[in-house]
Protein backbone atom coordinates (compact mmCIF):
# COMPACT_ATOMS: atom_id res chain seq x y z
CA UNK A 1 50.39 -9.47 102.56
CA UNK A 2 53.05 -7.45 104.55
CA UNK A 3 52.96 -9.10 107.87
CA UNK A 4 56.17 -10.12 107.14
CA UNK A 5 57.76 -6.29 106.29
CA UNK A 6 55.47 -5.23 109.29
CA UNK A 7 56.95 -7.81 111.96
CA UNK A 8 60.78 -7.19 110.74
CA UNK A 9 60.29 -3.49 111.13
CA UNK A 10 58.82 -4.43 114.79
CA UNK A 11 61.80 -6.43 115.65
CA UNK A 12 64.53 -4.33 114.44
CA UNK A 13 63.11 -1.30 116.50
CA UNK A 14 61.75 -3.15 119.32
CA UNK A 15 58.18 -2.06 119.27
CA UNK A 16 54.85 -4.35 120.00
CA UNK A 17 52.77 -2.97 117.41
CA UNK A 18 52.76 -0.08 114.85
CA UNK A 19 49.48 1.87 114.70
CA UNK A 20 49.70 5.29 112.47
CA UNK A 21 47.62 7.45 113.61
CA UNK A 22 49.67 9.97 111.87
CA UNK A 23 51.69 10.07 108.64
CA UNK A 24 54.99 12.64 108.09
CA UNK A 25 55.37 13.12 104.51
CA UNK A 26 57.96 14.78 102.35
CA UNK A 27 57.51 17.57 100.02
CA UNK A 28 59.68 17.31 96.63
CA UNK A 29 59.77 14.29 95.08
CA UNK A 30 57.06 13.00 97.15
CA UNK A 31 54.25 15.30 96.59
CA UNK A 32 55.72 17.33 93.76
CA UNK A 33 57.54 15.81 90.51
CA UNK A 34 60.21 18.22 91.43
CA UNK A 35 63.62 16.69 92.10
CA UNK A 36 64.91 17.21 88.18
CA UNK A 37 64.38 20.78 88.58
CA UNK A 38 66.16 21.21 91.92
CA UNK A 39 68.95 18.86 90.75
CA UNK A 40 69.16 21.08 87.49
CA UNK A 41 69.60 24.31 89.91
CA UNK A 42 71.94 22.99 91.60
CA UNK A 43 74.10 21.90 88.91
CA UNK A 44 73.91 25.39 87.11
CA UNK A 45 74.52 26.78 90.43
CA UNK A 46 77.28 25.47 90.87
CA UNK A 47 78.35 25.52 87.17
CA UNK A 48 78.20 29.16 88.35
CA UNK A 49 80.98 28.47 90.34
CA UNK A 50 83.66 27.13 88.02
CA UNK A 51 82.58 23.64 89.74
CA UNK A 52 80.70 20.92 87.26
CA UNK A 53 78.88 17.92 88.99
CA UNK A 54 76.65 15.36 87.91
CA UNK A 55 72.86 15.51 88.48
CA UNK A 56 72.20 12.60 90.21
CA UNK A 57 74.52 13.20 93.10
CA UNK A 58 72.10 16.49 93.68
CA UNK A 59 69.13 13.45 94.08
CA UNK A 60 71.56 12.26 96.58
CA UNK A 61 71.86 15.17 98.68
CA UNK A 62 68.00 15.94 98.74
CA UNK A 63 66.34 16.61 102.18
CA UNK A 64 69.56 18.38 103.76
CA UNK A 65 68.78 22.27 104.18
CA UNK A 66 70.61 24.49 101.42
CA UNK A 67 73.21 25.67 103.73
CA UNK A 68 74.14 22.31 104.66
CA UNK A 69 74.59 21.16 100.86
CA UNK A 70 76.53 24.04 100.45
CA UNK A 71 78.80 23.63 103.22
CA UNK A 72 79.00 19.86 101.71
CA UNK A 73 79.77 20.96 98.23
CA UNK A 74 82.09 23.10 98.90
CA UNK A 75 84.22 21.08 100.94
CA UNK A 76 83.97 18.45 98.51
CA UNK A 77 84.74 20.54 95.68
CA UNK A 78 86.47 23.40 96.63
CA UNK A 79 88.53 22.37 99.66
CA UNK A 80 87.36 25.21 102.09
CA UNK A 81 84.04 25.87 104.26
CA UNK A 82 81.39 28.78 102.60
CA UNK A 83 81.09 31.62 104.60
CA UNK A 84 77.67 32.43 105.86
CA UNK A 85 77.11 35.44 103.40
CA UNK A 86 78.35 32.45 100.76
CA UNK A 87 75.94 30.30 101.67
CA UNK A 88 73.37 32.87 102.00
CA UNK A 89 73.95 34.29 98.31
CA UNK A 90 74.28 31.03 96.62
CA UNK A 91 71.44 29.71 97.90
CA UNK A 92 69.59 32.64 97.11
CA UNK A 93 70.81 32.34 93.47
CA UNK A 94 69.23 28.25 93.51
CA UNK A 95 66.10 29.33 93.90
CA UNK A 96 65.96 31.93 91.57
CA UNK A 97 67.51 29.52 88.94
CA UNK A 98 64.43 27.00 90.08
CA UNK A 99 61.85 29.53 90.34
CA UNK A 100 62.63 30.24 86.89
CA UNK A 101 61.97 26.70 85.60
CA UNK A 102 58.65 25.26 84.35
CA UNK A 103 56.31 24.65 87.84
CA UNK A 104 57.06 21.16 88.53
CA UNK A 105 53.51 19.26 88.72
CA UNK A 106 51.77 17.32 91.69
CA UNK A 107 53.09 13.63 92.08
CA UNK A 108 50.65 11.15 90.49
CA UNK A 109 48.99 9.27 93.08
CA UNK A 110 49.80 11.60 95.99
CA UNK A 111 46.18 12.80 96.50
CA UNK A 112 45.00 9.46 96.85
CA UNK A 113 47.37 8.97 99.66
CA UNK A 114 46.68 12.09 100.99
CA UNK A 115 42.49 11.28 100.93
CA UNK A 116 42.82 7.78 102.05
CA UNK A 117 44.59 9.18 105.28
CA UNK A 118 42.16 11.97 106.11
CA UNK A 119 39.39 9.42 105.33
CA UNK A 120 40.68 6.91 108.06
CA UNK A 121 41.51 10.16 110.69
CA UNK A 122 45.37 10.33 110.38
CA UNK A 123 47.18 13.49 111.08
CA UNK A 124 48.92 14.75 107.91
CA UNK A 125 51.93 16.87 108.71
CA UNK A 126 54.49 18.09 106.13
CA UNK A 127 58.21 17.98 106.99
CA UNK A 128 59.97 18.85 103.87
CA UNK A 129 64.18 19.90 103.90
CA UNK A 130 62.93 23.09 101.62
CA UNK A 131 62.45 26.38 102.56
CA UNK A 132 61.33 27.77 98.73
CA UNK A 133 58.35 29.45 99.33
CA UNK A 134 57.85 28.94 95.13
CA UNK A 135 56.43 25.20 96.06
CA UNK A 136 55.26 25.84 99.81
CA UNK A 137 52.89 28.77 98.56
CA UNK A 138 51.19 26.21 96.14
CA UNK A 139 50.39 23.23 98.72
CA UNK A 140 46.94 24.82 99.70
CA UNK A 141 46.01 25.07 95.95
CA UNK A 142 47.29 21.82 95.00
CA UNK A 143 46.53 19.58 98.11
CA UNK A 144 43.93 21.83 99.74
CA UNK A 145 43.09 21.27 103.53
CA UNK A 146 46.15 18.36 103.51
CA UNK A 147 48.64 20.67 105.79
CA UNK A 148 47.17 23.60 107.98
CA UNK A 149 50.08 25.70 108.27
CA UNK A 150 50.59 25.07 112.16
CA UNK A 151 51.56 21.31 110.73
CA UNK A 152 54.52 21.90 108.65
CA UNK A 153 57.82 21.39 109.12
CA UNK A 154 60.58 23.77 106.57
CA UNK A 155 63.90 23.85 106.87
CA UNK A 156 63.75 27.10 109.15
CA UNK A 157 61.83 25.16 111.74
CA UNK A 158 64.87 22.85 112.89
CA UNK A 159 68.37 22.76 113.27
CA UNK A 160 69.29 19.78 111.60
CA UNK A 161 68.28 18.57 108.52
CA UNK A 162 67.77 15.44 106.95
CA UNK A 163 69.94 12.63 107.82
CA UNK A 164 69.58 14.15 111.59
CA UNK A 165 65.89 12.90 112.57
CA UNK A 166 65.09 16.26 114.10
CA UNK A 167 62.43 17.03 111.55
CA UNK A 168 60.74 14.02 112.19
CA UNK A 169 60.82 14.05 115.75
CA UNK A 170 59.86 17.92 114.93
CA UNK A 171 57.15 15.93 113.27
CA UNK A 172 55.80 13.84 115.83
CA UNK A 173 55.82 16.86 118.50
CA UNK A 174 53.44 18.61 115.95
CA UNK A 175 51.17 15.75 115.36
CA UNK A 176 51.27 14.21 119.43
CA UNK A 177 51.66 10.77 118.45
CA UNK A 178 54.89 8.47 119.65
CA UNK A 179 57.05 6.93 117.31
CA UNK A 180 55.26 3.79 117.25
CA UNK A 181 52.03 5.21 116.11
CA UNK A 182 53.08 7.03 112.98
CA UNK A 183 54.67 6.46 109.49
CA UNK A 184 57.08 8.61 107.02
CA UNK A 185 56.48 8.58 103.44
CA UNK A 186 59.79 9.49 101.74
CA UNK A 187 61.60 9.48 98.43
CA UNK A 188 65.07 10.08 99.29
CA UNK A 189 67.89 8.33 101.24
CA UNK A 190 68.78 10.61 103.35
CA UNK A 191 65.12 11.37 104.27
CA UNK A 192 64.42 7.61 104.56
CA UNK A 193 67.22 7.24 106.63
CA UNK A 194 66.02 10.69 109.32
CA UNK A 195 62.77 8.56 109.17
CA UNK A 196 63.94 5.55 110.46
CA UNK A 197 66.41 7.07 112.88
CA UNK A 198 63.34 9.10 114.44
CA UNK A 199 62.32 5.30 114.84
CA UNK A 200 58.93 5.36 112.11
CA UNK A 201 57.75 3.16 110.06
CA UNK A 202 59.67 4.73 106.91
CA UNK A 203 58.00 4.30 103.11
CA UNK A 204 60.27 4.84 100.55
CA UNK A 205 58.70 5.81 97.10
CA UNK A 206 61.52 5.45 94.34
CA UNK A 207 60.64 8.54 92.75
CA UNK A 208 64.17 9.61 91.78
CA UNK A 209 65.30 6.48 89.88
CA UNK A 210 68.34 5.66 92.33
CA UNK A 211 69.12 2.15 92.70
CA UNK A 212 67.00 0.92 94.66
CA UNK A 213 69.15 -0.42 97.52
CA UNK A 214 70.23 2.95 98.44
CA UNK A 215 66.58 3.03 100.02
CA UNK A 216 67.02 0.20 101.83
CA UNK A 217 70.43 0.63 102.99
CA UNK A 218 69.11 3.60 104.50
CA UNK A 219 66.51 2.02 106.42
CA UNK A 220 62.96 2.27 104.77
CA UNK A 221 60.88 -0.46 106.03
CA UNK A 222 59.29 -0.65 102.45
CA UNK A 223 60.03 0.50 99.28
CA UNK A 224 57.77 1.57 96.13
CA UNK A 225 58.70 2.18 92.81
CA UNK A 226 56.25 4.50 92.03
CA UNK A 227 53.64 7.18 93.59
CA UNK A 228 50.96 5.40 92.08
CA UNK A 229 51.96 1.71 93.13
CA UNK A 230 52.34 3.02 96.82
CA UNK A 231 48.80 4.23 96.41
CA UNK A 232 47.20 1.66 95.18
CA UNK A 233 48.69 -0.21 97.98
CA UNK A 234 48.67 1.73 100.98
CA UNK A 235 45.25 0.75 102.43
CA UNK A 236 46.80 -2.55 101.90
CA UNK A 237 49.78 -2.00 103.92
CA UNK A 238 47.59 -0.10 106.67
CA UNK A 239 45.40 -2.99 107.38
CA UNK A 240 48.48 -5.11 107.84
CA UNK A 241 49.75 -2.48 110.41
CA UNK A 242 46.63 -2.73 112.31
CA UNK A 243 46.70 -6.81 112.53
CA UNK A 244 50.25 -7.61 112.75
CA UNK A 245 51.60 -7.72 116.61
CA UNK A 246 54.73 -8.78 117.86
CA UNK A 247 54.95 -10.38 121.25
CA UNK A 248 57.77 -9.38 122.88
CA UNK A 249 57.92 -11.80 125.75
């Protein structure tokens, strides 16, 4: 059924086969329902500021660390670069404002995902843009035994964020696998577009109502509109993975 996404994905990065032995999956918006919250903080944030800004573009920004959407906002917005202690005390003040807001729930149809990978012996490993301990604290309660702590990937493990692949290739490190046997499940452009950069087999879950080219554009090799659709067909889209090859010669 997706031969045909499988063998395009092939050719564009050059690879024989794609066999996931491990999967690199995003935090908010992907496992949590969370992204309307975080945009909201943002926007009061910097409402805080004197600066007003629409919600979605927050959706747009998601997966680079909070100092680097600060440095991008306020260069956008306020024609200078934050200072460190700026950056440091507003993004302090986001999480309190989200911390503050109703818990945002587990994404329907993520613990299928999750169980249908530990049932066929793929590595999990979180690599989430966040560093909010508010939604890191609860993984263990809400997905238990999904992401031993020695297999996550925050914002204060890397560098560069999300468009930069480093978490991803971060990622792989953790898990020992090569590009080629792996896959990302992502929500958001940017993160989509760190996935396929790191050269994985990116799944984009439309989970934050952008138009749904903006996925594309940024390189997911497939894109669902829903948690729930890309569970029911993930086991679907693994067995293609496993029988579509691509002979190079």
């Amino acid at each position: 059924m997706y031969n045909e996404i499988i063998t395009r994905f092939l050719r564009r990065h050059g690879y024989m086969e794609v066999r996931p032995e491990a999967a690199l999956i995003d935090m908010d918006g992907t496992l949590y329902d969370s992204m309307p919250g975080h945009a909201a903080a943002w926007q009061q944030m910097m409402r805080e500021q004197g600066v007003e800004i629409e919600r979605s573009e927050f959706l747009r920004h998601e997966g680079r660390t909070g100092r680097a959407t600060i440095d991008l906002l306020f260069r956008r917005y306020l024609g200078r670069e934050a200072t460190d202690q700026e950056k440091e005390t507003l993004y302090r003040r986001k999480t309190e404002i989200f911390a503050a807001m109703q818990p945002p729930v587990p994404m329907e149809g993520a613990s299928e995902i999750l169980r249908f990978m530990e049932g066929v012996g793929m590595t999990r490993v979180l690599v989430t843009g966040s560093g909010q301990n508010s939604l890191l604290n609860r993984l263990d309660t809400d997905y238990p035994g999904a992401f031993t702590p020695e297999l996550r990937v925050t914002s204060r493990d890397v560098t560069h964020g999300k468009p930069h692949p480093e978490p991803f290739l971060k990622g792989l490190e953790l898990a020992g696998v090569r590009a080629d046997r792996c896959i990302v499940l992502e929500n958001a452009p940017l993160g989509v577009e760190a996935g396929d950069k790191a050269g994985i087999f990116t799944i984009a879950v439309n989970t934050g109502h952008l138009p749904e080219e903006e996925l594309w554009n940024a390189g997911a090799a497939i894109v669902f509109p829903t948690m729930t659709e890309a569970a029911a067909q993930f086991p679907i889209l693994v067995y293609g993975m496993l029988t579509t090859s691509l002979n190079l010669n």
